[in-house]
Protein backbone atom coordinates (compact mmCIF):
# COMPACT_ATOMS: atom_id res chain seq x y z
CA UNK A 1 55.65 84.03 1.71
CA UNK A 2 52.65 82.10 0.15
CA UNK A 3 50.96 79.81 2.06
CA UNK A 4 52.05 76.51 0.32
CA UNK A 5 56.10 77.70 1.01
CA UNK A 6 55.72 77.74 4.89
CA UNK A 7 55.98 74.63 7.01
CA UNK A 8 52.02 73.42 8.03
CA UNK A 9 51.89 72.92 11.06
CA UNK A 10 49.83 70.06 12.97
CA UNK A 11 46.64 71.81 12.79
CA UNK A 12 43.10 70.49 11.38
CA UNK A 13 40.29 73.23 10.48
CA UNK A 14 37.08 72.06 10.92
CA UNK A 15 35.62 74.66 8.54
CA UNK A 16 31.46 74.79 8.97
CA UNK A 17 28.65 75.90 10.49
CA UNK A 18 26.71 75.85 14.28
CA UNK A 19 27.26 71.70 13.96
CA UNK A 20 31.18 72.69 14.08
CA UNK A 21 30.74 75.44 16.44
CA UNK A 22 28.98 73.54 18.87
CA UNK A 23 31.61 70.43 18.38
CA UNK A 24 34.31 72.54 20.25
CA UNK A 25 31.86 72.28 23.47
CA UNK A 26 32.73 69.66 25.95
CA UNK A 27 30.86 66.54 24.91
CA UNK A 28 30.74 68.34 21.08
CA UNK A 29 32.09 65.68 18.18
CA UNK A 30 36.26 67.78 17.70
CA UNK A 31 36.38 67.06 21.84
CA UNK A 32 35.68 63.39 21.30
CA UNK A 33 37.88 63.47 18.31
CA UNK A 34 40.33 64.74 20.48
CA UNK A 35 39.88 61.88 22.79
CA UNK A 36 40.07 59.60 20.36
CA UNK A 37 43.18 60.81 18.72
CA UNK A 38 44.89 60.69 22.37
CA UNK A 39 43.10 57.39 23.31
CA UNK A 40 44.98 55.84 19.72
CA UNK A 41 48.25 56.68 20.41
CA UNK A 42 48.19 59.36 17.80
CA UNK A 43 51.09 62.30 17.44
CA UNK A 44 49.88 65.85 19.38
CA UNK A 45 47.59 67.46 16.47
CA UNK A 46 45.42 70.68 16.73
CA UNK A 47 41.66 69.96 16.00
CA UNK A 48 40.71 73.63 15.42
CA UNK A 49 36.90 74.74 15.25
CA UNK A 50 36.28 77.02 13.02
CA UNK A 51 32.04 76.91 13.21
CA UNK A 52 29.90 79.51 12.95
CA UNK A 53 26.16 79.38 13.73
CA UNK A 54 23.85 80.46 10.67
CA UNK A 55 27.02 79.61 7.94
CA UNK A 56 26.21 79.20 4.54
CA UNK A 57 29.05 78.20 1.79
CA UNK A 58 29.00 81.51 0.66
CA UNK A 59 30.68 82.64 4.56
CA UNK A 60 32.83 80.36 4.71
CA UNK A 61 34.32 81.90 1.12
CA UNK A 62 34.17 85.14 2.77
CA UNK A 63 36.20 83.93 5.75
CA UNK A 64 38.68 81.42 4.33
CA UNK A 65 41.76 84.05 4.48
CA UNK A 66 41.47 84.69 8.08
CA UNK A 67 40.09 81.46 9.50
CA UNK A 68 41.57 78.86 7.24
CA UNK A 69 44.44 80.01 4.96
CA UNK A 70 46.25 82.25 7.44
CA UNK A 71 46.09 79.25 10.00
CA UNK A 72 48.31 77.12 7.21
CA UNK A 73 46.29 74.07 8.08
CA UNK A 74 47.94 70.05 7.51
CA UNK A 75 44.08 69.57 6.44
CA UNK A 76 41.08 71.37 6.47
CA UNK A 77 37.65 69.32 6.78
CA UNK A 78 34.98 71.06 5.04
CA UNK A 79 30.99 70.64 6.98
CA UNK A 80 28.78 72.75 5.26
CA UNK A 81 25.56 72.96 3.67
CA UNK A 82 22.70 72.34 6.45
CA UNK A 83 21.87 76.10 6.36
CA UNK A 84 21.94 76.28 2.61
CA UNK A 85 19.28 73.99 2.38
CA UNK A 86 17.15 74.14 6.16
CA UNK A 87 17.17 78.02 5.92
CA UNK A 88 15.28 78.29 2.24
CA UNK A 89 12.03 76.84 4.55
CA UNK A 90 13.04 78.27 7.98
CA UNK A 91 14.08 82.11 7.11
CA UNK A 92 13.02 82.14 3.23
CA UNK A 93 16.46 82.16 2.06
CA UNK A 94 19.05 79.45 2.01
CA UNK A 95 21.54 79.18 -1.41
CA UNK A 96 20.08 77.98 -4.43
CA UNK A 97 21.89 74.19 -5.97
CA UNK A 98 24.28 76.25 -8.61
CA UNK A 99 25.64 79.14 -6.18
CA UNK A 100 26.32 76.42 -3.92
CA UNK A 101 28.45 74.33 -6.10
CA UNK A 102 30.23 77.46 -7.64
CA UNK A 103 30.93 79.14 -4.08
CA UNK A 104 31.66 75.51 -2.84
CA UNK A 105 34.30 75.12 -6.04
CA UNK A 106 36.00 78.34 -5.29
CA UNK A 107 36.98 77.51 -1.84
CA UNK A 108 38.26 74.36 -3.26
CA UNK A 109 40.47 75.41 -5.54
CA UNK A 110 41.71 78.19 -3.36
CA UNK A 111 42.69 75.76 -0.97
CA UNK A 112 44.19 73.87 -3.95
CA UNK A 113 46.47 76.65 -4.79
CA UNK A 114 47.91 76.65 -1.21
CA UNK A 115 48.60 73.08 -1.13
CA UNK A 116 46.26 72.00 1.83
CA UNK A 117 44.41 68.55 1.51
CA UNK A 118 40.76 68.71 2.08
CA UNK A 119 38.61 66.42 3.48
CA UNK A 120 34.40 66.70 2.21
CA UNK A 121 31.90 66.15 4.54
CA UNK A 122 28.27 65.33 3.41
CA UNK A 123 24.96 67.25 5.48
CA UNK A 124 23.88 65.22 8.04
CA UNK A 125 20.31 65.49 8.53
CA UNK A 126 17.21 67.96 8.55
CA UNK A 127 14.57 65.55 10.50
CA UNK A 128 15.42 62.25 11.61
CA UNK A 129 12.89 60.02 9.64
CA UNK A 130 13.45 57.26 7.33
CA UNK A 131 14.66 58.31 4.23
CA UNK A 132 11.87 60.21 2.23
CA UNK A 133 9.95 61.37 4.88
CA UNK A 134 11.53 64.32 5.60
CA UNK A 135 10.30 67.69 3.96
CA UNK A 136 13.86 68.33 2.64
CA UNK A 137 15.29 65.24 2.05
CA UNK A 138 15.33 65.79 -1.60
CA UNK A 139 17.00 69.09 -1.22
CA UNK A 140 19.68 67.00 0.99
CA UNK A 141 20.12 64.41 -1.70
CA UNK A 142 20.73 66.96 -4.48
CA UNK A 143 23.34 69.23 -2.68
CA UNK A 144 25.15 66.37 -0.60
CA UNK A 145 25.36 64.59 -4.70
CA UNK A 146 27.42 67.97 -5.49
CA UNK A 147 29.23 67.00 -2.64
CA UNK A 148 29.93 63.79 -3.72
CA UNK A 149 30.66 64.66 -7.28
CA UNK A 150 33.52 67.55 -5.62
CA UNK A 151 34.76 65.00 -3.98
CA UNK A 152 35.88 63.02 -7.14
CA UNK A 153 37.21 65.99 -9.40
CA UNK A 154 38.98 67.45 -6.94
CA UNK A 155 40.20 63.67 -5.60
CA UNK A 156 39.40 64.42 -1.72
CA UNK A 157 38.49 62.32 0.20
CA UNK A 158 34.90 62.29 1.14
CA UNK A 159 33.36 61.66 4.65
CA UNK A 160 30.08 60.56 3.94
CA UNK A 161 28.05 61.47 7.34
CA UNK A 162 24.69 61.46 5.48
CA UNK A 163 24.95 57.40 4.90
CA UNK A 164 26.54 56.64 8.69
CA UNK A 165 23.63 58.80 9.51
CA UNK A 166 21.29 56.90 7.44
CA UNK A 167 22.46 53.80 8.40
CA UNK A 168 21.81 54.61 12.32
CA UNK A 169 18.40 56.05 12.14
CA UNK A 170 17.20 52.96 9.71
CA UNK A 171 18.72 50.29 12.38
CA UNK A 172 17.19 52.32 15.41
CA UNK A 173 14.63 54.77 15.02
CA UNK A 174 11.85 52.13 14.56
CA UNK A 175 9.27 54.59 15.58
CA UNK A 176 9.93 56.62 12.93
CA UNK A 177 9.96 60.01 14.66
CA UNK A 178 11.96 63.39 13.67
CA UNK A 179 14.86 63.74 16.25
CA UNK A 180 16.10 62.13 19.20
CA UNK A 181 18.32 59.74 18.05
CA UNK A 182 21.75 61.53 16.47
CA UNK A 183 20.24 65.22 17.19
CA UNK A 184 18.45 67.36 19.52
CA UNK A 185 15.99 69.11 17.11
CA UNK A 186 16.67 67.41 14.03
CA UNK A 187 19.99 69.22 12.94
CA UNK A 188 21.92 69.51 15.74
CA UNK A 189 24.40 66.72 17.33
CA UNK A 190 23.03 64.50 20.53
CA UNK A 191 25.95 62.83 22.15
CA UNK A 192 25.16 60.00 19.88
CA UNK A 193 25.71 61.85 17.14
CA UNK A 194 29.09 63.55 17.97
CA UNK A 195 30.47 60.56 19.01
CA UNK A 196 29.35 59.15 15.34
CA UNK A 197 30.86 62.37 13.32
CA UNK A 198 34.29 61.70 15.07
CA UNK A 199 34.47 58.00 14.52
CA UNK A 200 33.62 58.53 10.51
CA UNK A 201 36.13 61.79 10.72
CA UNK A 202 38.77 60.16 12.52
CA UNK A 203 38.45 57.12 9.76
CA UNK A 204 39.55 59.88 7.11
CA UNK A 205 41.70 61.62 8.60
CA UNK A 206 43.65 58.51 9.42
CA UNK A 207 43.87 57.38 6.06
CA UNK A 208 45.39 60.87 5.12
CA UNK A 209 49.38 60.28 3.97
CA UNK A 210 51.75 61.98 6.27
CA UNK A 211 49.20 63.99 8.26
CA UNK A 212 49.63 61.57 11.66
């Protein structure tokens, strides 16, 4: 049976990286989604992690049989692209702007064929500094505009976590430093930060037809 026969169930992938692996631990941004969703009256869904530290968009292509399309999502929310980008300074390797978009295309339209609705989330953050001041800012700004340019061919919706981001650390981080106020060490989620990834998540999700 294909995957777009079968019934979906009530499940949401969180497809991603260490940011979405680390959002399944208690105080991580799927278990205050999941506290949200209860806290709004909303139907019993599945928010199901499916993070893995060190993920580039070229694993999650080599894992979306097993931990996506088997699972027969409702929706599948797509955070990726941190390591693509952080790891070309920190390990000398990272995915260059192309591969990204064609590995990042593949997965769409695979996801296409089986029917599921995606949601697009941009990167978040590498350093915490007003826009520009970070050494890969520009690097952000390219791949999270492939992002945004997915997200209109393929008509998903997009969750755009760079500008809540954005918006947080120009209102508050007045001392201009590198981390501290959504992460711990510049990438990964504070409890400031989780808390804002599920309140921009649970704002698309909602807005999803027939999903809740």
């Amino acid at each position: 049976m294909s995957h777009s026969a079968s019934k979906k169930s009530k499940t949401i992938v969180f497809f991603g990286d260490s940011i979405t692996e680390f959002g399944v631990l208690p105080g991580g941004y799927l278990q205050v989604l999941n506290e949200m969703l209860a806290q709004n009256g909303i139907a019993p869904i599945t928010c199901l992690g499916a993070g893995i530290s060190g993920n580039k968009i070229y694993d999650l292509y080599f894992r979306l049989e097993e931990d996506v399309l088997r699972k027969n999502p409702a929706l599948v929310v797509i955070l990726i692209g941190v390591n693509d980008v952080w790891h070309k300074v920190l390990h000398g390797t990272g995915t260059d702007a192309e591969k990204f978009e064609k590995f990042y295309k593949v997965i769409l339209n695979q996801l296409k064929a089986a029917n599921i609705p995606v949601v697009l989330c941009t990167i978040i953050s590498i350093g915490e500094k007003i826009q520009g001041q970070n050494p890969q800012d520009a690097d952000i700004d390219l791949y999270n505009g492939i992002i945004r340019n997915l997200a209109i061919t393929y008509q998903h919706p997009l969750c755009d976590l760079r500008k809540a981001a954005l918006d947080f650390i120009i209102k508050n981080n007045t001392a201009n430093v590198d981390r501290g106020f959504l992460t711990k060490d510049g990438v990964h989620l504070n409890e400031t930060g989780n808390r804002i990834v599920a309140e921009n998540i649970l704002q698309n999700i909602t807005q999803i037809p027939g999903l809740l």
